[in-house]
Protein backbone atom coordinates (compact mmCIF):
# COMPACT_ATOMS: atom_id res chain seq x y z
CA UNK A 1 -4.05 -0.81 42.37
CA UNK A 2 -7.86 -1.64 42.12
CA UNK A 3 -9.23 -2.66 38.60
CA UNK A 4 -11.43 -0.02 36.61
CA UNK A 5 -14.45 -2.93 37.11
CA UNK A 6 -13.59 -2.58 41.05
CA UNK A 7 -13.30 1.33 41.24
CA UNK A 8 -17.01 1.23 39.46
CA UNK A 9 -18.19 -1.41 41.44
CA UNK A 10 -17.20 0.31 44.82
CA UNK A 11 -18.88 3.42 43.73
CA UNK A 12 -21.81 2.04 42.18
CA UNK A 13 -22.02 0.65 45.82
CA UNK A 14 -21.48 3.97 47.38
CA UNK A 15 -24.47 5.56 45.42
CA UNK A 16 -26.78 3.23 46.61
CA UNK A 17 -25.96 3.59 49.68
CA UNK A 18 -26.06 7.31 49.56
CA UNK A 19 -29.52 6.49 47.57
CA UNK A 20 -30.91 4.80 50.06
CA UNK A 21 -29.89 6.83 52.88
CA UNK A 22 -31.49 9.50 51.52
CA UNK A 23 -34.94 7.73 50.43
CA UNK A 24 -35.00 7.03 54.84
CA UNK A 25 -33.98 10.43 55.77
CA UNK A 26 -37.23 11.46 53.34
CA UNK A 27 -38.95 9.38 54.94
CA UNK A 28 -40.20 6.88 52.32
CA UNK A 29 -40.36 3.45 52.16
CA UNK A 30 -38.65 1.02 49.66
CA UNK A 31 -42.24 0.61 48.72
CA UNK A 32 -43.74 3.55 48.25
CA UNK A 33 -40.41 4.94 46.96
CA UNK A 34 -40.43 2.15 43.99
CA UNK A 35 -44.27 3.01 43.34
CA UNK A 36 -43.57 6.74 42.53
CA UNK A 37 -40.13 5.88 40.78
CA UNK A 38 -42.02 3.61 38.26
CA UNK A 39 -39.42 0.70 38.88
CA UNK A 40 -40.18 -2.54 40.80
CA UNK A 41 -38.71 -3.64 44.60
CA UNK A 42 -35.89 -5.48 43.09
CA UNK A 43 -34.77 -2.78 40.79
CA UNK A 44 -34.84 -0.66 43.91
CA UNK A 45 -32.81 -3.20 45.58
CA UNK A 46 -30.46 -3.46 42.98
CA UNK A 47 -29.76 0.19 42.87
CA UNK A 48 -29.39 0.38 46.58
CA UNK A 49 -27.01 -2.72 46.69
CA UNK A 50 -24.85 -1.07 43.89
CA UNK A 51 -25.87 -3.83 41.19
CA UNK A 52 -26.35 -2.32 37.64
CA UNK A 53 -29.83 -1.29 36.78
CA UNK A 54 -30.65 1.45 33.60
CA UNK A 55 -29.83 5.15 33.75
CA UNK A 56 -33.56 6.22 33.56
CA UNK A 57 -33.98 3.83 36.63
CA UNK A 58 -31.77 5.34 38.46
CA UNK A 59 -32.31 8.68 37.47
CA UNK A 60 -36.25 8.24 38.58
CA UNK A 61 -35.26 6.79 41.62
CA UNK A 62 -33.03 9.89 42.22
CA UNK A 63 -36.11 12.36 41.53
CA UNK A 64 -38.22 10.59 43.80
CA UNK A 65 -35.96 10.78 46.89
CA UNK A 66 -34.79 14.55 45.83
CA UNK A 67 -31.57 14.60 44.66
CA UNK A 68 -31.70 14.46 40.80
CA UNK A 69 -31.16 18.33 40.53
CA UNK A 70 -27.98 18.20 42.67
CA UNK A 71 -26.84 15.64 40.95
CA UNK A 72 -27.26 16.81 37.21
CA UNK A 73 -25.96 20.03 39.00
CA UNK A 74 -22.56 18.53 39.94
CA UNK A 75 -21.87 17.27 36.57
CA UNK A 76 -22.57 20.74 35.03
CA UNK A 77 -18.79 21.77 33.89
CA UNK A 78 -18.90 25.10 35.06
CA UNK A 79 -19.48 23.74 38.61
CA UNK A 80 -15.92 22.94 38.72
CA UNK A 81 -12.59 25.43 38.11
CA UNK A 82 -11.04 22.54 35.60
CA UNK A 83 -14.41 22.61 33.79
CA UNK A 84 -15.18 26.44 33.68
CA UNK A 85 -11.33 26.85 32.62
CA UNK A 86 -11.86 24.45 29.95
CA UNK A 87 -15.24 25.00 29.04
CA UNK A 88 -14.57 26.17 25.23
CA UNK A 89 -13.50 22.18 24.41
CA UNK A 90 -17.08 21.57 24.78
CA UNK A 91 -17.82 23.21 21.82
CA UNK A 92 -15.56 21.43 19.12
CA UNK A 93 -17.23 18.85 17.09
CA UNK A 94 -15.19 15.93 18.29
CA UNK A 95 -11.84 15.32 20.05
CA UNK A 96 -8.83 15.16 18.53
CA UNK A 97 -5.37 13.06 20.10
CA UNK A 98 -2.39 15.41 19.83
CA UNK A 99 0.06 14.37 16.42
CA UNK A 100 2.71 14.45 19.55
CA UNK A 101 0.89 11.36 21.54
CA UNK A 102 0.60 9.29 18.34
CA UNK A 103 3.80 8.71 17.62
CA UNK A 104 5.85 5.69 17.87
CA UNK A 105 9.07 6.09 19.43
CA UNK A 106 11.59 4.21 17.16
């Protein structure tokens, strides 16, 4: 079973290759794509290659290629049937653990 680093690591380098698949079918260039993102070539690069870069860096870079609203759309809760099933644990003020999962067997 792949590592929790590995599992992140091969998705980070999924979404930058979804990102930059998308910033060619928009027809931009790394270039001009970096320019209206805000971010340098290299932190382009590095989001592209799946190498860790800051949220708001990738979240410009999304919004300049067109997919930011799709993807703050798929992580709404009610998007999902688990989510909109579940949607009134979003309002509690913090999670709890269940008194049955913290205790020790003796």
């Amino acid at each position: 079973m792949a590592s929790q680093s590995a599992v992140l690591q091969r998705e980070m380098e999924r979404l930058g290759r979804n990102v930059r698949s998308w910033r060619k079918i928009s027809g931009l260039t790394a270039h001009i794509t970096a320019e209206r993102a805000g971010v340098s070539r290299d932190t382009l690069r590095a989001i592209e290659t799946g190498r860790s870069t800051s949220s708001e860096n990738l979240l410009s870079v999304m919004r300049t290629v067109g997919i930011l609203a799709a993807v703050v759309d798929a992580s709404d809760p009610i998007a999902s049937d688990f989510g909109s099933r579940n949607l009134a644990r979003a309002s509690v003020e913090r999670v709890r653990i269940p008194r049955a999962y913290t205790r020790i067997e003796e």
